[in-house]
PDB file of N, CA and C in Angstrom:
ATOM      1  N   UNK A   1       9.186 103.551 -56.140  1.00  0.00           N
ATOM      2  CA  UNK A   1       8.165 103.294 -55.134  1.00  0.00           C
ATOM      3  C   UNK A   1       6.846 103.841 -55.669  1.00  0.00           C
ATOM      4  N   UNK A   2       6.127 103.189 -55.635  1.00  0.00           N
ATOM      5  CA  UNK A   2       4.329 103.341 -56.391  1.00  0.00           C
ATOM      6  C   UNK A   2       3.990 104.152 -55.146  1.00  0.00           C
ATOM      7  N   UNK A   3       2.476 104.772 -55.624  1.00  0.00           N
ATOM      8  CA  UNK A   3       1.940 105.060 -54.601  1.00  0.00           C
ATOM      9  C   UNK A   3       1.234 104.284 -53.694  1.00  0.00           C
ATOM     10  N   UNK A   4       0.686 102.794 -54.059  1.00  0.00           N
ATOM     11  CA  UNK A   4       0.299 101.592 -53.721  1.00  0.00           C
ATOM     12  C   UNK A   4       1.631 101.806 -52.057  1.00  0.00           C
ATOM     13  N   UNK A   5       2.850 101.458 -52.484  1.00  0.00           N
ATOM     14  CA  UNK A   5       3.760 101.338 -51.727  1.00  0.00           C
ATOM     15  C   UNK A   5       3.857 102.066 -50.550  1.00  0.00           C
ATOM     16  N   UNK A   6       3.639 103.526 -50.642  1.00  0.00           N
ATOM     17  CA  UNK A   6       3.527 104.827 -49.818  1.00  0.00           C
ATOM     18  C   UNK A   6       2.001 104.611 -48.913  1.00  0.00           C
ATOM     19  N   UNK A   7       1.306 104.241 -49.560  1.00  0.00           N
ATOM     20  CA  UNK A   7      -0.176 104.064 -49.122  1.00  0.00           C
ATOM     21  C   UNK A   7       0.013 102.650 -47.900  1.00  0.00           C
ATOM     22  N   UNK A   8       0.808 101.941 -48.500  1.00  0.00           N
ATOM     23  CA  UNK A   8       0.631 100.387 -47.617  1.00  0.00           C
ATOM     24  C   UNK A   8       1.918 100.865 -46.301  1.00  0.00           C
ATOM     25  N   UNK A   9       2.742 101.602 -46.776  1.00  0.00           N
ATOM     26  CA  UNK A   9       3.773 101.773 -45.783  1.00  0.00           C
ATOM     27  C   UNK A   9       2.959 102.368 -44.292  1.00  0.00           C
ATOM     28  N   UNK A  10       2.140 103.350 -45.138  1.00  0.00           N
ATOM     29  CA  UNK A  10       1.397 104.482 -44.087  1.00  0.00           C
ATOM     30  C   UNK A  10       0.572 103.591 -42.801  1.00  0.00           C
ATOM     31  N   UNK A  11      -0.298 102.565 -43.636  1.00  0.00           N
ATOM     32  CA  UNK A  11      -1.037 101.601 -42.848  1.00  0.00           C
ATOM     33  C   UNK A  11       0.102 101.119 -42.334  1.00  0.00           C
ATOM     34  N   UNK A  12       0.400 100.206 -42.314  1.00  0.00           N
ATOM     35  CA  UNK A  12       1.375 100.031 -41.563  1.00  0.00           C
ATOM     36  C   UNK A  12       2.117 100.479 -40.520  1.00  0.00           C
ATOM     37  N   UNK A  13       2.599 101.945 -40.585  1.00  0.00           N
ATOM     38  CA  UNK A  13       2.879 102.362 -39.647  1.00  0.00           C
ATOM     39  C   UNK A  13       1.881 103.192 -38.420  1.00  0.00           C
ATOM     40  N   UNK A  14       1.020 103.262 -38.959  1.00  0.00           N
ATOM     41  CA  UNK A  14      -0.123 103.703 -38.066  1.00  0.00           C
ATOM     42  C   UNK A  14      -1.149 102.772 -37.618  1.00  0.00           C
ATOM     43  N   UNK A  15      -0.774 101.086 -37.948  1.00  0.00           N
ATOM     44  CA  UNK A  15      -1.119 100.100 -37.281  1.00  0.00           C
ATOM     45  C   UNK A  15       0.314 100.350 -36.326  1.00  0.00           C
ATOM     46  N   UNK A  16       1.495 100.019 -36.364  1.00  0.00           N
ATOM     47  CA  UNK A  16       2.262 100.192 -35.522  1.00  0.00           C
ATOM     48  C   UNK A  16       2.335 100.847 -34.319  1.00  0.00           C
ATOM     49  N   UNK A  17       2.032 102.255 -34.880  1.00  0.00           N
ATOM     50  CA  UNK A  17       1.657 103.145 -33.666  1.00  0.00           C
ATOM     51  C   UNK A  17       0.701 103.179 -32.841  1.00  0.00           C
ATOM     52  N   UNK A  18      -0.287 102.533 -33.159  1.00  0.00           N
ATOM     53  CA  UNK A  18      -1.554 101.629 -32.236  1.00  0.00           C
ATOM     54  C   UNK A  18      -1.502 100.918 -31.234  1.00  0.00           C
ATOM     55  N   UNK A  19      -0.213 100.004 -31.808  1.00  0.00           N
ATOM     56  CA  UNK A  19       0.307  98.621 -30.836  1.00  0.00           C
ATOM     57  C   UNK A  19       0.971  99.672 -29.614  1.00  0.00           C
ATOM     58  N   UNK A  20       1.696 100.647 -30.071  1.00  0.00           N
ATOM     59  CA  UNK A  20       2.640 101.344 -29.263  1.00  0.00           C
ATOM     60  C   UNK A  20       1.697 102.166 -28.048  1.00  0.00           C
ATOM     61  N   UNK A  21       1.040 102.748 -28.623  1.00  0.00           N
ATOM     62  CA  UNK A  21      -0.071 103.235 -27.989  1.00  0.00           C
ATOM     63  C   UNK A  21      -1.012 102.409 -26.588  1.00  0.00           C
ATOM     64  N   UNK A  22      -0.686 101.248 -27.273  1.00  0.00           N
ATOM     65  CA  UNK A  22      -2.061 100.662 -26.638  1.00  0.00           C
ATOM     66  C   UNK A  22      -1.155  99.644 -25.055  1.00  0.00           C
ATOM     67  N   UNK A  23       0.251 100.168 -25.022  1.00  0.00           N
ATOM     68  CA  UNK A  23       1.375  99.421 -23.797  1.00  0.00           C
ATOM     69  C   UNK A  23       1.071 100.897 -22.818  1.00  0.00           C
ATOM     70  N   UNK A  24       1.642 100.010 -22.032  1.00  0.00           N
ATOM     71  CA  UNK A  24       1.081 100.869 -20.297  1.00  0.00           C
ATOM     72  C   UNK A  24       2.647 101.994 -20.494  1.00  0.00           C
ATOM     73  N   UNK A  25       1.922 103.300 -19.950  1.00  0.00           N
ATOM     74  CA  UNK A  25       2.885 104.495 -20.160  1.00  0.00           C
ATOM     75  C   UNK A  25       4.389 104.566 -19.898  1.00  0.00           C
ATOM     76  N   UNK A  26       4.945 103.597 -19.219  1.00  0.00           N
ATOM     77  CA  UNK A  26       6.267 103.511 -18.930  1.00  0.00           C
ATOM     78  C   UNK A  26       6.780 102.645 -20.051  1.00  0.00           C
ATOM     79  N   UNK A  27       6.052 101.883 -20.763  1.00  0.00           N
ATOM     80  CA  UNK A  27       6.859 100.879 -21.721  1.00  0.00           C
ATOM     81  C   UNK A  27       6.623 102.028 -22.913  1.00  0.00           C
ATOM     82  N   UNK A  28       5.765 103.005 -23.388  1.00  0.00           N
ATOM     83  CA  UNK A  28       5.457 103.754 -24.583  1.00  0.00           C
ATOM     84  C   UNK A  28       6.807 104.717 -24.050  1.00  0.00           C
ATOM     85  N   UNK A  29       7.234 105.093 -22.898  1.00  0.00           N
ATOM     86  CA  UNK A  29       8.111 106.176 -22.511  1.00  0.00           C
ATOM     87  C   UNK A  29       9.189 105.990 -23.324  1.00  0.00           C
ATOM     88  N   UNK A  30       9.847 104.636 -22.635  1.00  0.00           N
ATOM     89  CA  UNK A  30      10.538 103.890 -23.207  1.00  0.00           C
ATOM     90  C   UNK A  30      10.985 103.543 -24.239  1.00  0.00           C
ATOM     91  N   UNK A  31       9.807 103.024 -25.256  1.00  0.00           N
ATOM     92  CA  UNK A  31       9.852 102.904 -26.571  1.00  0.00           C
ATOM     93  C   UNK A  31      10.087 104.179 -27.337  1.00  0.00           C
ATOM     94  N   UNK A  32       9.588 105.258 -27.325  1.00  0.00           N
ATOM     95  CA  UNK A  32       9.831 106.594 -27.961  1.00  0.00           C
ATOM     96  C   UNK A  32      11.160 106.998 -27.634  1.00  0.00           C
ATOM     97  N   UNK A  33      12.268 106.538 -26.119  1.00  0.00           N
ATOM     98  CA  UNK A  33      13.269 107.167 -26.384  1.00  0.00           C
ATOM     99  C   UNK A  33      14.289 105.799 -26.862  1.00  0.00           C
ATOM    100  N   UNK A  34      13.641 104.703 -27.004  1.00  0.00           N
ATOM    101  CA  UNK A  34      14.638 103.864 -28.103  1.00  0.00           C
ATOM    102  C   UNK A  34      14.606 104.206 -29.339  1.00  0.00           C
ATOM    103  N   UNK A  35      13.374 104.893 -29.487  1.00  0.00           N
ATOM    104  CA  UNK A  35      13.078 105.528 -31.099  1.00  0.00           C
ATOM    105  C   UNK A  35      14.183 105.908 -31.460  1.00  0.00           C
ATOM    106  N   UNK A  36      13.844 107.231 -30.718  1.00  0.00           N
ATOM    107  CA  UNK A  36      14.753 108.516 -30.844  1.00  0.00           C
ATOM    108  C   UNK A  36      16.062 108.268 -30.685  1.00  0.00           C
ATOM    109  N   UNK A  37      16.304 107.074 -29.984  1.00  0.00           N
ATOM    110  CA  UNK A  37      18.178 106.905 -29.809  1.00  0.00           C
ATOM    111  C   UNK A  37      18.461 106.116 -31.632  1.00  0.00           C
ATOM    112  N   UNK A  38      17.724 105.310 -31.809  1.00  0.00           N
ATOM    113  CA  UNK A  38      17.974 104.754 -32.777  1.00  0.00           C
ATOM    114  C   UNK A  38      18.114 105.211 -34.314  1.00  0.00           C
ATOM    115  N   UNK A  39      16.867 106.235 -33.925  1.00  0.00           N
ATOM    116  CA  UNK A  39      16.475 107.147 -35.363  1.00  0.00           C
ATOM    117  C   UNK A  39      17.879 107.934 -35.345  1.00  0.00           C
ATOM    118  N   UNK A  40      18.560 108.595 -34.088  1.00  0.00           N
ATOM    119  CA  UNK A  40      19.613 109.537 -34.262  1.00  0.00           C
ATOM    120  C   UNK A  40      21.151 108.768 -34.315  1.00  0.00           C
ATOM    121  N   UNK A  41      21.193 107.235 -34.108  1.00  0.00           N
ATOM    122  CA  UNK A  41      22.232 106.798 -34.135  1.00  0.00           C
ATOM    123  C   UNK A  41      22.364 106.273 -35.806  1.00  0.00           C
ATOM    124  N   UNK A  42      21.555 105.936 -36.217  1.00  0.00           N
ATOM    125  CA  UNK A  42      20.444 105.822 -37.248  1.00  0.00           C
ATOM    126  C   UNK A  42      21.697 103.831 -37.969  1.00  0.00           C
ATOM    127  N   UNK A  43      20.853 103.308 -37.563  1.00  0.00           N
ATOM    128  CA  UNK A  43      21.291 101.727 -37.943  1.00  0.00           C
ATOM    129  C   UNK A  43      20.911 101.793 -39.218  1.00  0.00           C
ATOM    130  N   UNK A  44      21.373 101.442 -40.115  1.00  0.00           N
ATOM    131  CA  UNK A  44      21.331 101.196 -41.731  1.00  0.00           C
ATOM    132  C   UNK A  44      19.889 100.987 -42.035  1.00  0.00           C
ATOM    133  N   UNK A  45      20.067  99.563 -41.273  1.00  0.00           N
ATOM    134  CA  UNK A  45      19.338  98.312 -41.482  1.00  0.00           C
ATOM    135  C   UNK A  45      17.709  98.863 -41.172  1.00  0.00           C
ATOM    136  N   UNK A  46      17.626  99.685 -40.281  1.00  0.00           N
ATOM    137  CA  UNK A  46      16.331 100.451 -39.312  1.00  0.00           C
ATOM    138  C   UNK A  46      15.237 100.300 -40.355  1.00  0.00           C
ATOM    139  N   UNK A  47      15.586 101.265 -41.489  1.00  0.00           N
ATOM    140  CA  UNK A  47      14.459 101.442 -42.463  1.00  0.00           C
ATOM    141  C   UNK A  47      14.188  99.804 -43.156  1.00  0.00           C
ATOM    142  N   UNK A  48      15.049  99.709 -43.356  1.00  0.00           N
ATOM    143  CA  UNK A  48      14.840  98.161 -44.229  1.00  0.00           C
ATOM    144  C   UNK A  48      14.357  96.920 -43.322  1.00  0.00           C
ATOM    145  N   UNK A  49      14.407  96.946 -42.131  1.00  0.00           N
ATOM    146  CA  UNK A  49      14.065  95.916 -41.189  1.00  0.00           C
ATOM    147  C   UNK A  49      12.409  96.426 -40.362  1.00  0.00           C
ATOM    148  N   UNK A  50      12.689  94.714 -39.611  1.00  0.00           N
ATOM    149  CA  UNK A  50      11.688  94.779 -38.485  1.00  0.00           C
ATOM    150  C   UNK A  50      11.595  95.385 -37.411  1.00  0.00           C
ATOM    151  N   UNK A  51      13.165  95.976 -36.867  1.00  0.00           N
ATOM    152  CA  UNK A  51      13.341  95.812 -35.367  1.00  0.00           C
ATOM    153  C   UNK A  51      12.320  96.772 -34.823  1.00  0.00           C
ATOM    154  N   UNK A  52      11.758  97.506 -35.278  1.00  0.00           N
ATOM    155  CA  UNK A  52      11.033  98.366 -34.337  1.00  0.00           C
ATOM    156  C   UNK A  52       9.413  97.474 -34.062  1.00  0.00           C
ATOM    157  N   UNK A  53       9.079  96.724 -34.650  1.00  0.00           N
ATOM    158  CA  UNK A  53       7.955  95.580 -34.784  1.00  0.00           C
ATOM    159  C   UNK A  53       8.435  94.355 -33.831  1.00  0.00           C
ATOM    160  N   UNK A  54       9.488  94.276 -33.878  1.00  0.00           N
ATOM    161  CA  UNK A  54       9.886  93.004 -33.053  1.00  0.00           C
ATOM    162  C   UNK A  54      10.122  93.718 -31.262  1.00  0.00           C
ATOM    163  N   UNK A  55      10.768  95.361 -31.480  1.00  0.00           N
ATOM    164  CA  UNK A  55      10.550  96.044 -30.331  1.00  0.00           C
ATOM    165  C   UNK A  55       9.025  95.830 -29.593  1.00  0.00           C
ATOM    166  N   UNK A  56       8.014  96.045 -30.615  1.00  0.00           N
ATOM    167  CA  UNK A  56       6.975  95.996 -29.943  1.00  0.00           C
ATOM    168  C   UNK A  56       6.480  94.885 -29.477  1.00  0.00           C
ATOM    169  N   UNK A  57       6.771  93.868 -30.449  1.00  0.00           N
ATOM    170  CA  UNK A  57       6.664  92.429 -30.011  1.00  0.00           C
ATOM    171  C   UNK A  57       6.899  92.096 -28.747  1.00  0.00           C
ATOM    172  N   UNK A  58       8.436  92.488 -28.480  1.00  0.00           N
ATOM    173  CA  UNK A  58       9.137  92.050 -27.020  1.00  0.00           C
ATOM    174  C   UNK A  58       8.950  92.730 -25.962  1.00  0.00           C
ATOM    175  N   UNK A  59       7.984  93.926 -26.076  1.00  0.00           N
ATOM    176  CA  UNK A  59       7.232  94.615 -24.958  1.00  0.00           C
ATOM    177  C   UNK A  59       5.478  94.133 -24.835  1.00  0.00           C
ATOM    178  N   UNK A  60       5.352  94.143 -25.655  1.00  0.00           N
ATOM    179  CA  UNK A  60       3.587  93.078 -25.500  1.00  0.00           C
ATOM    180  C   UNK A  60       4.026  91.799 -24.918  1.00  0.00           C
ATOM    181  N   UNK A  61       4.970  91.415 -25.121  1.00  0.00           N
ATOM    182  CA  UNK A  61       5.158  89.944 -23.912  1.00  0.00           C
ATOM    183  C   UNK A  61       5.688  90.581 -22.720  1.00  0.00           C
ATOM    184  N   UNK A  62       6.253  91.278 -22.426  1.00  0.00           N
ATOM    185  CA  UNK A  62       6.762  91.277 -21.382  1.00  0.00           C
ATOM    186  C   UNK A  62       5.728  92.584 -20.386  1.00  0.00           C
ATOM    187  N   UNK A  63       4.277  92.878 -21.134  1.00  0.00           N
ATOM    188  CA  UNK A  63       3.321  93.021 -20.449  1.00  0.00           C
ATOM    189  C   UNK A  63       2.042  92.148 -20.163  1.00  0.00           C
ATOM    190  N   UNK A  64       2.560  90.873 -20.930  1.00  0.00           N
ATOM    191  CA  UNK A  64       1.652  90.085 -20.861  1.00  0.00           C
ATOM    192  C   UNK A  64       1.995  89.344 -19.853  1.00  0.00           C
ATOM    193  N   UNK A  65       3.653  89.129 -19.768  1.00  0.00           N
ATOM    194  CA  UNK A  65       4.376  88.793 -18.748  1.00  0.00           C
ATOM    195  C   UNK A  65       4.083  89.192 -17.167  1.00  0.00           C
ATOM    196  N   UNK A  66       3.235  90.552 -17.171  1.00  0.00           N
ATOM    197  CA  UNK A  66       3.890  91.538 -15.811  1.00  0.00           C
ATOM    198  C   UNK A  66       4.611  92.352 -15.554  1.00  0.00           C
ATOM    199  N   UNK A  67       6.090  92.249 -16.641  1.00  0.00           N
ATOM    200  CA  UNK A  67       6.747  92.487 -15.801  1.00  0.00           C
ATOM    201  C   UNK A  67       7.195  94.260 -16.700  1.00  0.00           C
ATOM    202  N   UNK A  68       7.803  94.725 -15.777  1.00  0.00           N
ATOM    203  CA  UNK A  68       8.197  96.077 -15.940  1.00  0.00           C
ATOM    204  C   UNK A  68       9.360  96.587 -16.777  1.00  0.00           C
ATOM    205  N   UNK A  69       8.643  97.473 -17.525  1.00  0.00           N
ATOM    206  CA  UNK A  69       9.915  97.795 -18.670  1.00  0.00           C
ATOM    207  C   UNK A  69      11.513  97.329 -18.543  1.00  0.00           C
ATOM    208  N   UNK A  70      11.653  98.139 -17.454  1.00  0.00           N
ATOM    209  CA  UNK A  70      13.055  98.312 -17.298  1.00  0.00           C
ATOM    210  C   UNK A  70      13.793  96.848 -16.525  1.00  0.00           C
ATOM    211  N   UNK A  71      12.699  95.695 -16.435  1.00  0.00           N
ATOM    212  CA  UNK A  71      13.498  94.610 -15.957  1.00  0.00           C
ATOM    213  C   UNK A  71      13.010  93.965 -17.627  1.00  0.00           C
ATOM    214  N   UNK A  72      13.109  94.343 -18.564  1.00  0.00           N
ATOM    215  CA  UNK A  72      13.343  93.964 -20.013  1.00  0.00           C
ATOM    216  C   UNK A  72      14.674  94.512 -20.730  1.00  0.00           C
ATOM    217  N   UNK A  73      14.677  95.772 -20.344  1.00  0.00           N
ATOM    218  CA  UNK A  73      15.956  96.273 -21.148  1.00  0.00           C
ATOM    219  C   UNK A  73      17.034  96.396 -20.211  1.00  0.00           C
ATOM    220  N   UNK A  74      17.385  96.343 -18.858  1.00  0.00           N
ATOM    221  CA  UNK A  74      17.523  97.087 -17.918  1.00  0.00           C
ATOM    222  C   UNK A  74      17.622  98.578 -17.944  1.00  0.00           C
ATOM    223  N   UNK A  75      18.586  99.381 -16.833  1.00  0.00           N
ATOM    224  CA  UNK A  75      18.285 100.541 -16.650  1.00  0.00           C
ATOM    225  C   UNK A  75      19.113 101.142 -17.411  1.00  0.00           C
ATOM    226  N   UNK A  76      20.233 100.480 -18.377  1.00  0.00           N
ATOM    227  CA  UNK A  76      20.777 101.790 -19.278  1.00  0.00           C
ATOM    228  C   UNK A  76      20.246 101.092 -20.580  1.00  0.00           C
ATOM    229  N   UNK A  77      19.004 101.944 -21.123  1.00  0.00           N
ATOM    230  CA  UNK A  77      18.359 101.592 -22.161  1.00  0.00           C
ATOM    231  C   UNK A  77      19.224 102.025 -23.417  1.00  0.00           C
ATOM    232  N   UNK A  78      19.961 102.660 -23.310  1.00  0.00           N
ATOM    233  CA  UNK A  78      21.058 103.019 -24.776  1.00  0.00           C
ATOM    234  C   UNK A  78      22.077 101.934 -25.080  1.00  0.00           C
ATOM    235  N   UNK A  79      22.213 101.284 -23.959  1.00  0.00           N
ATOM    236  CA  UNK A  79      22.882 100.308 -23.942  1.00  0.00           C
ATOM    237  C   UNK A  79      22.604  99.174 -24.621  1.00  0.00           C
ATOM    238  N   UNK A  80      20.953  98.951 -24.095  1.00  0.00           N
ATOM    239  CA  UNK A  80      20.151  97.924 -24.628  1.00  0.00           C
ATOM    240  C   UNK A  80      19.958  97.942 -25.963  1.00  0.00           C
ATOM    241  N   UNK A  81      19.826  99.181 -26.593  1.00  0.00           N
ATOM    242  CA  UNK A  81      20.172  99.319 -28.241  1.00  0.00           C
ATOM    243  C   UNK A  81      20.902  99.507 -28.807  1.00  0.00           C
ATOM    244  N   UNK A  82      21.888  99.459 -27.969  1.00  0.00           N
ATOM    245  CA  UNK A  82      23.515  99.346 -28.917  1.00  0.00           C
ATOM    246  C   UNK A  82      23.311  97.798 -29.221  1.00  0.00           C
ATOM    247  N   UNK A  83      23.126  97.123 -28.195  1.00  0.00           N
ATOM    248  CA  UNK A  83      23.145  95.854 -27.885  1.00  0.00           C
ATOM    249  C   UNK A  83      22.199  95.008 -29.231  1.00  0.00           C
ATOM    250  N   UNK A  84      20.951  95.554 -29.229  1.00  0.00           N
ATOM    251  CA  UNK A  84      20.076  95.283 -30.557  1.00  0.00           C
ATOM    252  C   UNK A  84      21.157  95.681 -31.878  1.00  0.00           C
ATOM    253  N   UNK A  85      21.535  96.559 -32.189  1.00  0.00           N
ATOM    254  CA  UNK A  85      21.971  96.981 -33.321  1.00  0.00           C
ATOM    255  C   UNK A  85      23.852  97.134 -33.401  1.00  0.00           C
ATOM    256  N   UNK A  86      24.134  96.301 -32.434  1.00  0.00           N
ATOM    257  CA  UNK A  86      25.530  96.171 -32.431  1.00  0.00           C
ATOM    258  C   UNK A  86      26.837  95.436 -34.236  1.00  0.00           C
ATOM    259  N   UNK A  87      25.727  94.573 -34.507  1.00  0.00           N
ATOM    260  CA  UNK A  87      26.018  94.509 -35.508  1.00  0.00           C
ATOM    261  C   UNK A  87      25.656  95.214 -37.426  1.00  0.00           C
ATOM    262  N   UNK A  88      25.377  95.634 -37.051  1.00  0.00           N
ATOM    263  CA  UNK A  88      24.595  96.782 -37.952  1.00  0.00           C
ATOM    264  C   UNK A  88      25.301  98.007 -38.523  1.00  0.00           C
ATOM    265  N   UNK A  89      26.032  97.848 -39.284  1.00  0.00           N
ATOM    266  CA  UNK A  89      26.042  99.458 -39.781  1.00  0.00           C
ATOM    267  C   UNK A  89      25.278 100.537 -39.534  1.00  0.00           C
ATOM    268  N   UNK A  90      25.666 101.801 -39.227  1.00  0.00           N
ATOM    269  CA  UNK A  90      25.499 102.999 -38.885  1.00  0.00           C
ATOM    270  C   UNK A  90      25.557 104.046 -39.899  1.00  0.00           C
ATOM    271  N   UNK A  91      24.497 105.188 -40.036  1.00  0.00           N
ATOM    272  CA  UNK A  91      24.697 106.090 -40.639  1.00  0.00           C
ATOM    273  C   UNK A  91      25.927 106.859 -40.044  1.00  0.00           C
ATOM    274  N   UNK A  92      26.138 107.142 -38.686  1.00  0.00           N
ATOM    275  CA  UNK A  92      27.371 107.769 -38.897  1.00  0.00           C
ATOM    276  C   UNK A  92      28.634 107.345 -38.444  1.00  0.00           C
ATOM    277  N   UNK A  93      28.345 106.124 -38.330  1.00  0.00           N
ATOM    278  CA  UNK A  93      29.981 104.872 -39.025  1.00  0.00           C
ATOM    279  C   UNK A  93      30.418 105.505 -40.877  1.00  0.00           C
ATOM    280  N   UNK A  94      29.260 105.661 -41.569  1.00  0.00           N
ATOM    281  CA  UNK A  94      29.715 105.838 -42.722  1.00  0.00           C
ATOM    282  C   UNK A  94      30.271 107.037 -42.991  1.00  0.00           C
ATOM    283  N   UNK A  95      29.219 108.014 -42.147  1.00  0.00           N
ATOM    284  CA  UNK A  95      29.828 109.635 -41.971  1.00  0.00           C
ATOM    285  C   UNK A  95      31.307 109.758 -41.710  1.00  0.00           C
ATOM    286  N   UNK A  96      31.491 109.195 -40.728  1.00  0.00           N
ATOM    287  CA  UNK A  96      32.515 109.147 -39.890  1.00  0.00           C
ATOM    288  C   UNK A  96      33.961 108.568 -40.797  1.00  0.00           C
ATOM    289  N   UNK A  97      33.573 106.965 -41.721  1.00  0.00           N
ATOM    290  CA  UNK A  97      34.346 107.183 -43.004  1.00  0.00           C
ATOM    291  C   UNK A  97      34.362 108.295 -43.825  1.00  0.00           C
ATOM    292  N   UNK A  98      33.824 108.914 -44.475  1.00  0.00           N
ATOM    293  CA  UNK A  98      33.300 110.018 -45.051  1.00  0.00           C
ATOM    294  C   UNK A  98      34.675 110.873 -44.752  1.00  0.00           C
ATOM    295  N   UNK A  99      34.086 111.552 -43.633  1.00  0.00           N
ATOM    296  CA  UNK A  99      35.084 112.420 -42.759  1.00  0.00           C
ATOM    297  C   UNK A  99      36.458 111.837 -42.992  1.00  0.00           C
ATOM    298  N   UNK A 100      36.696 110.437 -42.467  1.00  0.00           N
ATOM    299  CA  UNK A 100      38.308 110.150 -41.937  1.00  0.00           C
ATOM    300  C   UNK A 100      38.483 109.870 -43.534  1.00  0.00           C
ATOM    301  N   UNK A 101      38.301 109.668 -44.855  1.00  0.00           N
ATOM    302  CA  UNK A 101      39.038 109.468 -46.299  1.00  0.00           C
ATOM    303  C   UNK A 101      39.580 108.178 -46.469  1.00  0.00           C
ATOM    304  N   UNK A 102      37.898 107.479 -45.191  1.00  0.00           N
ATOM    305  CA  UNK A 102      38.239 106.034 -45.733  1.00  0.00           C
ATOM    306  C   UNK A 102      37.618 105.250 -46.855  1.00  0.00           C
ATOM    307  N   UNK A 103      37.043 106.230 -47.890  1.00  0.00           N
ATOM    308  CA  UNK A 103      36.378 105.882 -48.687  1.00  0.00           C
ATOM    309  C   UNK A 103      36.595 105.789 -50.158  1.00  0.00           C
ATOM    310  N   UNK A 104      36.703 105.476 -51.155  1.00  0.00           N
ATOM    311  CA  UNK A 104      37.137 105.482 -52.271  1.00  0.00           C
ATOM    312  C   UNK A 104      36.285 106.208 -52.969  1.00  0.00           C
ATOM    313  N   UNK A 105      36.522 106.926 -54.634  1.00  0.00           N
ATOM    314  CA  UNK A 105      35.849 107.039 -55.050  1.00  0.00           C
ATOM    315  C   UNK A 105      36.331 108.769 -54.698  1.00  0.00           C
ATOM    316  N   UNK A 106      35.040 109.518 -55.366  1.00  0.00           N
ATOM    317  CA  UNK A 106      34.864 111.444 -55.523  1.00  0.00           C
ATOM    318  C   UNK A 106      35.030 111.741 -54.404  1.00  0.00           C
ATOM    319  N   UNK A 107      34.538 110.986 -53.345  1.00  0.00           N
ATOM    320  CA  UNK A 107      34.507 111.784 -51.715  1.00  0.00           C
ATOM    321  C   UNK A 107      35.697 110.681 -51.299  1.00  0.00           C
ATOM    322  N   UNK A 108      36.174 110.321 -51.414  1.00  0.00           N
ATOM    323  CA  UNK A 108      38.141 109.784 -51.090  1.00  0.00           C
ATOM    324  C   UNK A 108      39.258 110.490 -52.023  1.00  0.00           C
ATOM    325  N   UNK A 109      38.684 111.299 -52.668  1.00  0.00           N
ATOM    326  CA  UNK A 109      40.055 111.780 -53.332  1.00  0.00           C
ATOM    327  C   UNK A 109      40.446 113.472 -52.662  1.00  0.00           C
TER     328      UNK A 109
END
């Protein structure tokens, strides 16, 4: 990774955090504890993907919409991101191999 790379990531995410910023306080509530569920359930894919851009996406419509956070995700929002990342590998799906010696290799023997 260049520093070009580190530099463009940064923009990027602090354009991100702008968009996040700039939704009415119950949808930013919201969004910070899908963060945080997601960052700690931690989906593989998280770093390498969009979903947190497409998160914001689907809350700028649905304030452009009117309508209120929680008639977007409903009311069990952990749910709603299992639901996003249901197919997705997990950091601690792999842990969890790790642990049970379903793994081949130095850490399966």
């Amino acid at each position: 990774m260049s520093i070009q790379d580190i530099i463009q990531g940064k923009r990027q995410w602090r354009a991100h955090r702008a968009r996040i910023e700039a939704l009415p306080p119950d949808y930013r509530i919201v969004y910070r504890e899908m963060q945080r569920y997601l960052f700690k359930v931690g989906p593989v894919s998280l770093s390498e993907g969009n979903l947190l851009s497409e998160i914001a996406d689907f809350f700028e419509e649905g304030v452009a919409g009117g309508k209120g956070v929680l008639e977007l995700t409903g009311s069990d929002v952990a749910a709603f991101c299992d639901g996003l990342i249901k197919d997705s590998r997990t950091y601690a799906e792999i842990h969890q191999e790790i642990i049970g010696g379903k793994t081949t290799g130095a850490a399966g023997k």
